[in-house]
N, C-alpha and C. Protein backbone atom coordinates (compact mmCIF):
# COMPACT_ATOMS: atom_id res chain seq x y z
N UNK A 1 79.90 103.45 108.86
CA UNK A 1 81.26 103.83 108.57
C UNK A 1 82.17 102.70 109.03
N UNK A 2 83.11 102.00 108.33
CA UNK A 2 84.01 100.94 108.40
C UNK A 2 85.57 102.12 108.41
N UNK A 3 85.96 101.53 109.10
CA UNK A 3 87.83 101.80 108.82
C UNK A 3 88.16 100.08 107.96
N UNK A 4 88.59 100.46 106.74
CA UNK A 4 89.44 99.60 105.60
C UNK A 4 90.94 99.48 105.62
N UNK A 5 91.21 98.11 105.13
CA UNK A 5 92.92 98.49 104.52
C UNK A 5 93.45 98.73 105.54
N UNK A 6 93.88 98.74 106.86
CA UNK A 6 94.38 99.25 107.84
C UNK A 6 95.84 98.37 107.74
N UNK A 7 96.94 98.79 107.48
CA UNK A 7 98.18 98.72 106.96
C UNK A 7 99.27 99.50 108.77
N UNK A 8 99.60 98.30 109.41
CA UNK A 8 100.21 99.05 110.01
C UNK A 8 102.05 98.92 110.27
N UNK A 9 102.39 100.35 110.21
CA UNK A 9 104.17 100.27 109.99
C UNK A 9 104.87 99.41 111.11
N UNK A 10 105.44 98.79 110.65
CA UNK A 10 107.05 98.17 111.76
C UNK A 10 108.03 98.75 111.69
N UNK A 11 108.11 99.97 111.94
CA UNK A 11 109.13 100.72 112.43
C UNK A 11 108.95 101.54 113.71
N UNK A 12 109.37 100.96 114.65
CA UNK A 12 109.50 101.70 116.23
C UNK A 12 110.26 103.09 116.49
N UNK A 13 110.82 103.53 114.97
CA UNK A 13 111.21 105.05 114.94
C UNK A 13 110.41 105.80 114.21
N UNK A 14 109.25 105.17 113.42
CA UNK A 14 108.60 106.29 112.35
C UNK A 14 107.18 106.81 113.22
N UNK A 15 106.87 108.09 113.57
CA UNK A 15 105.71 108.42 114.29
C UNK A 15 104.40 107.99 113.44
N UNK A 16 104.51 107.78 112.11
CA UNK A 16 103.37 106.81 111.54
C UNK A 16 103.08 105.33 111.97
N UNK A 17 102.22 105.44 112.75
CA UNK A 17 102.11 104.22 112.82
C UNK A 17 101.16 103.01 111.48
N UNK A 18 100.28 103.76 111.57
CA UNK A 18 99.14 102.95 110.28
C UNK A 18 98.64 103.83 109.19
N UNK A 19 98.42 103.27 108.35
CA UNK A 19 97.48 103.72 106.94
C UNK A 19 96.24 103.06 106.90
N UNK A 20 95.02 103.89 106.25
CA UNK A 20 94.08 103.20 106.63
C UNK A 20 93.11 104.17 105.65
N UNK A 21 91.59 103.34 105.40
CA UNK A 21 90.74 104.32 104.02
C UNK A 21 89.62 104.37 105.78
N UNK A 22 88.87 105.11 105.06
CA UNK A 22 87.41 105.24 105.87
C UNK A 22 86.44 104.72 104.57
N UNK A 23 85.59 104.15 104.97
CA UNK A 23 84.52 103.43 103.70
C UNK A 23 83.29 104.05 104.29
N UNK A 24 81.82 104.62 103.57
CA UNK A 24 80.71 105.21 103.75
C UNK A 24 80.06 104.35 102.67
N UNK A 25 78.62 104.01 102.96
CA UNK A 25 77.80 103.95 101.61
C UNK A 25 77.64 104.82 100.83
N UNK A 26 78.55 106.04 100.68
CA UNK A 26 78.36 107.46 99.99
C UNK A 26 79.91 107.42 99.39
N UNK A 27 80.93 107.54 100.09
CA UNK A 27 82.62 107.35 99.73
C UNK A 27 83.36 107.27 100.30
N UNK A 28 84.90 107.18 99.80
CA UNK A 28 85.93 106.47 100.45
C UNK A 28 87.02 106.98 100.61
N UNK A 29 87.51 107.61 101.87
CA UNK A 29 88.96 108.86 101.89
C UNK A 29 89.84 107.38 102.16
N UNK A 30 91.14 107.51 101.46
CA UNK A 30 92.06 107.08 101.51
C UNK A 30 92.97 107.80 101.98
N UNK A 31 94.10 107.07 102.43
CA UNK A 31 95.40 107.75 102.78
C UNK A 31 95.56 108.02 104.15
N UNK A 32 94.08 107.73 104.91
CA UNK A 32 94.38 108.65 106.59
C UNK A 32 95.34 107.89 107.08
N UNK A 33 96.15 108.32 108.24
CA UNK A 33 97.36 107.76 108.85
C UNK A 33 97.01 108.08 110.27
N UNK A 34 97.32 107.15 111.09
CA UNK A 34 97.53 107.22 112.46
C UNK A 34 98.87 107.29 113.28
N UNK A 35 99.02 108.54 113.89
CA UNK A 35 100.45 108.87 114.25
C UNK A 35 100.62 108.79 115.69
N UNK A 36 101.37 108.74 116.19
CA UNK A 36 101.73 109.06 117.66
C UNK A 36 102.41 109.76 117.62
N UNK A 37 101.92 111.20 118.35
CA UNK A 37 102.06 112.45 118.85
C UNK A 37 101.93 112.88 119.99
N UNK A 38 102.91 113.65 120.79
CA UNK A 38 102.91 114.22 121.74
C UNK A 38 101.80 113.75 122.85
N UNK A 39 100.95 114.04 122.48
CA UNK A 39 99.54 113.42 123.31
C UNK A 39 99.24 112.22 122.96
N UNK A 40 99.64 110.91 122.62
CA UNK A 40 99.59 109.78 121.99
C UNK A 40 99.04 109.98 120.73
N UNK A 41 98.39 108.85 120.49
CA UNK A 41 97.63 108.59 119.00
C UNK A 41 96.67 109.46 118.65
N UNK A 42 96.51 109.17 117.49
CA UNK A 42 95.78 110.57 116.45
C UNK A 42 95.30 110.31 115.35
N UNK A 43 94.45 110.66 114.41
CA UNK A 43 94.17 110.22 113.10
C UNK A 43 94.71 111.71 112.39
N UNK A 44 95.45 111.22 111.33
CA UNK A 44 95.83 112.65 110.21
C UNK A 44 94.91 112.31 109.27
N UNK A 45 93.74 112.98 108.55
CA UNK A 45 93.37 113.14 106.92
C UNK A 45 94.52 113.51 106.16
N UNK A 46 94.30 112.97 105.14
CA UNK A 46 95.02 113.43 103.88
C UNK A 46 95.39 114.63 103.88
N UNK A 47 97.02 115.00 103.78
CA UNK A 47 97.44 116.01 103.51
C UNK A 47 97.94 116.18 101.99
N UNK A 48 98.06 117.76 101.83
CA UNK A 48 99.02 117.82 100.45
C UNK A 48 100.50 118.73 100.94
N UNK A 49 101.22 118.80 100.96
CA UNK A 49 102.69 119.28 100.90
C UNK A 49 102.55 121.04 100.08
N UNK A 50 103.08 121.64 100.68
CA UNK A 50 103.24 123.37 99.43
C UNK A 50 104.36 124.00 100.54
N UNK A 51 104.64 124.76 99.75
CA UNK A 51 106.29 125.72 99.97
C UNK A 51 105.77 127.19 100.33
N UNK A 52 105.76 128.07 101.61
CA UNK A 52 105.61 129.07 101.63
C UNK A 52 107.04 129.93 102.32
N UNK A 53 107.04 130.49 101.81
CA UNK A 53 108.40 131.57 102.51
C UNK A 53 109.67 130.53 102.26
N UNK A 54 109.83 129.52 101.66
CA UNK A 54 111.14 128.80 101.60
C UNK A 54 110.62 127.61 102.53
N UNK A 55 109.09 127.53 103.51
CA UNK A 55 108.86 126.67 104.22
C UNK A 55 108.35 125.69 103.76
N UNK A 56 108.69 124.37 104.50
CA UNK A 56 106.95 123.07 103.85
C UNK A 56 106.24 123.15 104.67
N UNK A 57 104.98 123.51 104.20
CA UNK A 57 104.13 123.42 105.25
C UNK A 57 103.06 121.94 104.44
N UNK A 58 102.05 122.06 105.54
CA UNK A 58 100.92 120.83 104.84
C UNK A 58 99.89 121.43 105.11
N UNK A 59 98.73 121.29 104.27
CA UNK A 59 96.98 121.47 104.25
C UNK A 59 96.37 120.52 104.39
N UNK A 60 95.50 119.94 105.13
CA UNK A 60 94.22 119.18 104.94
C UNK A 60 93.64 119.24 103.96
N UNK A 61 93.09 117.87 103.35
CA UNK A 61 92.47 118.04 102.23
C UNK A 61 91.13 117.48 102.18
N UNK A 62 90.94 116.81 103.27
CA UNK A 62 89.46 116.76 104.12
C UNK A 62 89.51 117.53 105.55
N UNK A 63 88.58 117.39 106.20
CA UNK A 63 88.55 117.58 107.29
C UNK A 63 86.68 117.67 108.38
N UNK A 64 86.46 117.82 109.05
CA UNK A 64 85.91 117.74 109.63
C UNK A 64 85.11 118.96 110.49
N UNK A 65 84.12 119.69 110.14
CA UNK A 65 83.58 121.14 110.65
C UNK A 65 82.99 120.70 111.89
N UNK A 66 82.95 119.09 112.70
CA UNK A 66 82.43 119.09 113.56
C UNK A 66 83.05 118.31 114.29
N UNK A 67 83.42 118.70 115.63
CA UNK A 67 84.44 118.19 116.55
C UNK A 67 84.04 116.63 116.79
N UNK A 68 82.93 116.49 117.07
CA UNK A 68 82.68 115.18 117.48
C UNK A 68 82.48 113.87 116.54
N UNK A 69 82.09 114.31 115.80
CA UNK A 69 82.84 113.00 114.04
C UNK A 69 84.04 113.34 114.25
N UNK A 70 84.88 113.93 114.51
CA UNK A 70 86.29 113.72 114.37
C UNK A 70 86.41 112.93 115.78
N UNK A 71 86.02 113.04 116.58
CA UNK A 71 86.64 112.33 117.72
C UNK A 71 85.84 110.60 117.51
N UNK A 72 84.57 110.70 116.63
CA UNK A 72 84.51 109.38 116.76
C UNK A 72 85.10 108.49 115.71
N UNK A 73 85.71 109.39 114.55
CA UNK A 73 86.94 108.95 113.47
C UNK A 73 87.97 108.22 114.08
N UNK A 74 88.53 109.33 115.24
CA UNK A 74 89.79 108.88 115.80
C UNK A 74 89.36 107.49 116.85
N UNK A 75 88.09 107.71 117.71
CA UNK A 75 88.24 106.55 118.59
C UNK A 75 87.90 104.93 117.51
N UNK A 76 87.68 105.46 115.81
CA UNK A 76 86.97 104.21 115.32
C UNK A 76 88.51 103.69 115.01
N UNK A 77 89.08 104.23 114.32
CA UNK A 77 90.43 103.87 113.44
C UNK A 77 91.47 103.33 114.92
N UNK A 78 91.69 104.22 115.54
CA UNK A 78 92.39 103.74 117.03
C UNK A 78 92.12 102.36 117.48
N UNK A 79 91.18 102.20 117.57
CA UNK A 79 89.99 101.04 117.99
C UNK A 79 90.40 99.87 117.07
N UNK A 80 90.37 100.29 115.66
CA UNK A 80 90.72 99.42 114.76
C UNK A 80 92.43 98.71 114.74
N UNK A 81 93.29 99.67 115.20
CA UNK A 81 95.05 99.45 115.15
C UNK A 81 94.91 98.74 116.46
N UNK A 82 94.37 98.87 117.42
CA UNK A 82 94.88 98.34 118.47
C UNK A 82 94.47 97.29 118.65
N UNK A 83 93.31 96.89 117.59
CA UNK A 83 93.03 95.20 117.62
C UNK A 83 91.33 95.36 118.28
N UNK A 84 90.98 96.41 118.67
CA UNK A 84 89.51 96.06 119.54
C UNK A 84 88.43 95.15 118.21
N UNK A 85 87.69 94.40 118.75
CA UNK A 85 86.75 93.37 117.60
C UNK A 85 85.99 94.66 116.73
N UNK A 86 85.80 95.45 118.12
CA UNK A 86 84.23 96.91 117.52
C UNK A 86 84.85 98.00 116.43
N UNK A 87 86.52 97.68 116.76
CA UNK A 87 87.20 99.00 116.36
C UNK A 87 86.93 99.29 114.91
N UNK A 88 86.39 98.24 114.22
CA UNK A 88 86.69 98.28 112.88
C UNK A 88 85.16 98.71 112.21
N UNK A 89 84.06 98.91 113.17
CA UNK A 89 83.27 99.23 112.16
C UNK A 89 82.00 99.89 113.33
N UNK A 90 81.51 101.10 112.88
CA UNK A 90 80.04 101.86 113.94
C UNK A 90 78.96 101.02 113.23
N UNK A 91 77.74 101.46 113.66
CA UNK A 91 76.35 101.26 113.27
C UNK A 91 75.98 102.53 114.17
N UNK A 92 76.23 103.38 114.97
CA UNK A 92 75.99 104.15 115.67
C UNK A 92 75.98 105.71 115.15
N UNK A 93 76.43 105.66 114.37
CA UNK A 93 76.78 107.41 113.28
C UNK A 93 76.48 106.92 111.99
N UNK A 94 74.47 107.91 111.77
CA UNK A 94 74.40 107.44 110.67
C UNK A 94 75.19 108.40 109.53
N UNK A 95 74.95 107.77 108.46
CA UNK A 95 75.88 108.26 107.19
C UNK A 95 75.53 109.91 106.89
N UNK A 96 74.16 110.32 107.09
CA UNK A 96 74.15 111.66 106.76
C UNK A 96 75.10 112.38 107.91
N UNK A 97 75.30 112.14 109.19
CA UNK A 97 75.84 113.12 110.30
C UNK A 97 77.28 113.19 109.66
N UNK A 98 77.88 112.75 108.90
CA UNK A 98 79.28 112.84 108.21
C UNK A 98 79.22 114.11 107.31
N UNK A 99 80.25 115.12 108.14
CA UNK A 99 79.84 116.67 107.45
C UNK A 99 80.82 117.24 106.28
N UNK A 100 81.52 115.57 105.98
CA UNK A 100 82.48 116.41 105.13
C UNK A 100 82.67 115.71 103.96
């Protein structure tokens, strides 16, 4: 699993910080974003936008049924914005343990 494309914002007011794809020898989510939130940094999957009660809310449109691919999503892409050499790519999580 590679983090791609990693696009990051210059704006010191937008809680987005980066855009970024995930690449697999299987496929390729685009669109994830790395935000700083309350608890610092974070990886968002792709959301879609919908209107309930007059509200916006957002859905995931991937996601992750297993806590710990998500945490090694977030420490890969993190890894990747902040410049680490490793951040940008595992050999350590093979491609089938990806549950989504």
């Amino acid at each position: 699993m590679q983090i791609k494309n990693l696009y990051k914002i210059n704006n010191p007011n937008s809680k987005v910080k980066a855009f970024f794809s995930i690449e697999t020898t299987d496929f390729i989510i685009n669109d994830c974003k790395i935000v700083d939130g309350s608890n610092g940094l974070f990886v968002a999957f792709p959301s879609r936008e919908y209107e309930k009660d007059g509200e916006k809310k957002w859905k995931g449109i991937v996601r992750s049924k297993d806590r710990d691919v998500s945490q090694r999503v977030n420490a890969l892409a993190i890894g990747a914005y902040r410049g680490e050499k490793e951040g940008s790519k595992t050999d350590d999580l093979p491609e089938e343990d990806i549950p989504f």
